[in-house]
Protein backbone atom coordinates (compact mmCIF):
# COMPACT_ATOMS: atom_id res chain seq x y z
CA UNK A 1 282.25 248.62 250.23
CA UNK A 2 278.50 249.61 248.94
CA UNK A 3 275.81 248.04 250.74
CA UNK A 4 272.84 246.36 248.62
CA UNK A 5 269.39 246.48 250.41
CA UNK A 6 268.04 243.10 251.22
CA UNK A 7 264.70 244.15 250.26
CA UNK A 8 263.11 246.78 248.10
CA UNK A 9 259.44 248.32 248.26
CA UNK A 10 257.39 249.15 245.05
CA UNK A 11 257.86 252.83 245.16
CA UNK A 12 261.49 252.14 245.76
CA UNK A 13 261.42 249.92 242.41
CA UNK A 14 259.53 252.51 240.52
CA UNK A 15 261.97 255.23 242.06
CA UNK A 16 265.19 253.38 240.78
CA UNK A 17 263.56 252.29 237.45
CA UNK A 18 262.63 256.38 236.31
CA UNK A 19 266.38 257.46 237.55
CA UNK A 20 267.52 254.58 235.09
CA UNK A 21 265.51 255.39 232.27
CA UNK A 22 267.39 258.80 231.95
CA UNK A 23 265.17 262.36 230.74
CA UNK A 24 262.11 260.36 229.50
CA UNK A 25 259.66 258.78 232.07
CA UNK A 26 258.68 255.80 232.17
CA UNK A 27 255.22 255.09 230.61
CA UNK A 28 252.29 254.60 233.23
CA UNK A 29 251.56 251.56 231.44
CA UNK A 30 254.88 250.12 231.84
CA UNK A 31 254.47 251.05 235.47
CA UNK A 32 251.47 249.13 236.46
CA UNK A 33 253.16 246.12 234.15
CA UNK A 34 255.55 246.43 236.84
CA UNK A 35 253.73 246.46 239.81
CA UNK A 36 251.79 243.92 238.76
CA UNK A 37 254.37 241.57 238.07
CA UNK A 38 256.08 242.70 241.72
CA UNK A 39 253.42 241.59 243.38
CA UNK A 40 253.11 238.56 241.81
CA UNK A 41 256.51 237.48 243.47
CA UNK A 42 256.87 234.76 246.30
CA UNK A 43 259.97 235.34 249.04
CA UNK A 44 260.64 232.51 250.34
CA UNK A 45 259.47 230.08 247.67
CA UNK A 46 261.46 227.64 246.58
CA UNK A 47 261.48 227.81 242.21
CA UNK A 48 261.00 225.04 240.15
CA UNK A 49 262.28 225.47 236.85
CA UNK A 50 261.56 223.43 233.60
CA UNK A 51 263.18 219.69 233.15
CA UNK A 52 263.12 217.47 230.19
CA UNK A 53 259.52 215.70 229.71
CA UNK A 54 259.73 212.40 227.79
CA UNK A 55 257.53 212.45 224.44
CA UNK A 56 254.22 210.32 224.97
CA UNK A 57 254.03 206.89 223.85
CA UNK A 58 250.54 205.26 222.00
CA UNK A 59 249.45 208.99 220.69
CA UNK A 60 248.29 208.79 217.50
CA UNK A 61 245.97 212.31 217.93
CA UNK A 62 247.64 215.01 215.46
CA UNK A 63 246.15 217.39 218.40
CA UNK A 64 248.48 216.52 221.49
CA UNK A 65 248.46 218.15 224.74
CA UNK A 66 251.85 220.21 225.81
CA UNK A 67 253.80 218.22 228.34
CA UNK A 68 255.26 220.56 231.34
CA UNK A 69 257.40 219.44 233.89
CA UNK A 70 259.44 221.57 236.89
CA UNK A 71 261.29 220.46 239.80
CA UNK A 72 262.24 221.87 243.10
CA UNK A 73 263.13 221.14 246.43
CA UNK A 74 262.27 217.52 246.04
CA UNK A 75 258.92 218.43 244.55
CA UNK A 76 257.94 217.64 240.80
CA UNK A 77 255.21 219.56 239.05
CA UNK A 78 253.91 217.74 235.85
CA UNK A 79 251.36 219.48 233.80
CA UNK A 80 249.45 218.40 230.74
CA UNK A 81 247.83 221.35 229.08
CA UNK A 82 245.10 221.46 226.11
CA UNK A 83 243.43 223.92 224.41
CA UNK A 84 240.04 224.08 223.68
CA UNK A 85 237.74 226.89 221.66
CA UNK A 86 240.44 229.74 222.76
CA UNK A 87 240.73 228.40 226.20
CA UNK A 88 243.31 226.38 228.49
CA UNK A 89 243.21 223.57 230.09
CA UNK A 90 245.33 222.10 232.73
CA UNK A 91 245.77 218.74 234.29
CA UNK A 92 248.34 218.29 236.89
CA UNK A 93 249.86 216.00 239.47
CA UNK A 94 252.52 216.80 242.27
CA UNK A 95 254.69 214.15 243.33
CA UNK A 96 255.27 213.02 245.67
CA UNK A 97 252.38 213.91 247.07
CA UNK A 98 252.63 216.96 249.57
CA UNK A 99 250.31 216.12 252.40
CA UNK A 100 247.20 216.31 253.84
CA UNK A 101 246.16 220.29 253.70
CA UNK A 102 248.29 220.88 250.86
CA UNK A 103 247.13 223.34 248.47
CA UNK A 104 247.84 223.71 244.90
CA UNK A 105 247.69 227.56 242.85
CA UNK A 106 247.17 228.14 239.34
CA UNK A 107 247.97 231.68 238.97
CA UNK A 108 247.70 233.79 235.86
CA UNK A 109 247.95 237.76 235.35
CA UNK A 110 244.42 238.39 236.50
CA UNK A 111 242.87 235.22 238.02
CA UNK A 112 244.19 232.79 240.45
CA UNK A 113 242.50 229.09 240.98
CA UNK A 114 243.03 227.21 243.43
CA UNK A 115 242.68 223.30 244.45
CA UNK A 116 243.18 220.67 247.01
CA UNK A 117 245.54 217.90 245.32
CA UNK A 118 244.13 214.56 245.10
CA UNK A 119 245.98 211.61 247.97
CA UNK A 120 247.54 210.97 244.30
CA UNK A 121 248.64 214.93 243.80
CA UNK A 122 246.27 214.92 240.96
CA UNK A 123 245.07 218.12 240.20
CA UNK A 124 242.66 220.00 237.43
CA UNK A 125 241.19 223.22 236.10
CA UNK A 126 239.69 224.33 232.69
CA UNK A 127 239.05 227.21 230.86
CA UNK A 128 241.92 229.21 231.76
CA UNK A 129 242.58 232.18 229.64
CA UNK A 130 245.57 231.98 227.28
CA UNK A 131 248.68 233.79 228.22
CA UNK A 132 251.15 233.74 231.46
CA UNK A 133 250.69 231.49 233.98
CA UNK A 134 252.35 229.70 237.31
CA UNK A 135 251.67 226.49 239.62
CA UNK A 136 252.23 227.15 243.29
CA UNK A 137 252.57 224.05 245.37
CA UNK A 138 251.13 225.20 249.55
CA UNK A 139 252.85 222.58 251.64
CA UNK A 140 252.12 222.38 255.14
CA UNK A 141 255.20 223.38 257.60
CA UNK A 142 256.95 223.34 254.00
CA UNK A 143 257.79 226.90 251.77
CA UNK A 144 255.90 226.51 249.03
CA UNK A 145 257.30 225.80 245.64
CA UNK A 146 256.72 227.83 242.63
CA UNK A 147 256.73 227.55 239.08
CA UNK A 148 258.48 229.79 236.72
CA UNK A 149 256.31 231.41 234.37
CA UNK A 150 255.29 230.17 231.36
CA UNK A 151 253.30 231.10 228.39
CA UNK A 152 250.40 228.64 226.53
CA UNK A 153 249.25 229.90 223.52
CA UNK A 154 245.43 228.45 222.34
């Protein structure tokens, strides 16, 4: 019977990863993508994943915002996101609402923002960069939820 380690370290990652690629290494690039992206990783959180978000009613804009919503562990994450001059912004709201001393992450590769959600889970921040990003809900004596990635394009 082989025996899978619960838990792996970077180096260990990186290790397994060259032996894989065969006789040519692995770009250094492609390396620190990977690190990156390691680190980036939550044990213990639970992961919301996409559901089905109804169209909006009384629109008549031609320039709608993108409708997000992921559920988890009894949690919903709905996200309303609009682009502006090159930029991103997001308007959320957690529900039900997750407590006093909850705390809400907007994570992307290289900047992380974070708020306290509204007594309504009501949440906001603008001028995101385009590209990758990921809601963490911080619940008090709760593991925190966490969305999968997802990509907004201005």
């Amino acid at each position: 019977m082989t025996r899978h380690p619960t838990s792996i370290d970077d180096e260990s990652l990186i290790a397994a990863l060259r032996m894989a690629s065969g006789s040519d290494p692995v770009p250094e690039r492609v390396t620190a993508a990977a690190r990156a992206t390691f680190g980036l990783r939550l044990p213990g959180a639970a992961t919301a994943r996409a559901a089905a978000t109804p169209a909006p009613h009384g629109v008549r804009s031609a320039e709608r915002p993108r409708l997000l919503r992921f559920t988890a562990a009894g949690l919903t994450v709905e996200l309303e996101v609009t682009s502006l001059d090159g930029l991103v912004d997001l308007a959320g709201q957690i529900s039900p609402w997750p407590g006093e001393g909850a705390l809400v992450e907007i994570r992307t590769l290289h900047l992380t923002e974070s708020r306290t959600p509204s007594p309504t889970g009501r949440f906001a921040v603008t001028g995101l960069p385009p590209g990758w990003f990921s809601v963490v809900c911080h619940r008090p004596d709760r593991s925190p939820v966490v969305t999968t990635w997802t990509r907004i394009r201005p």
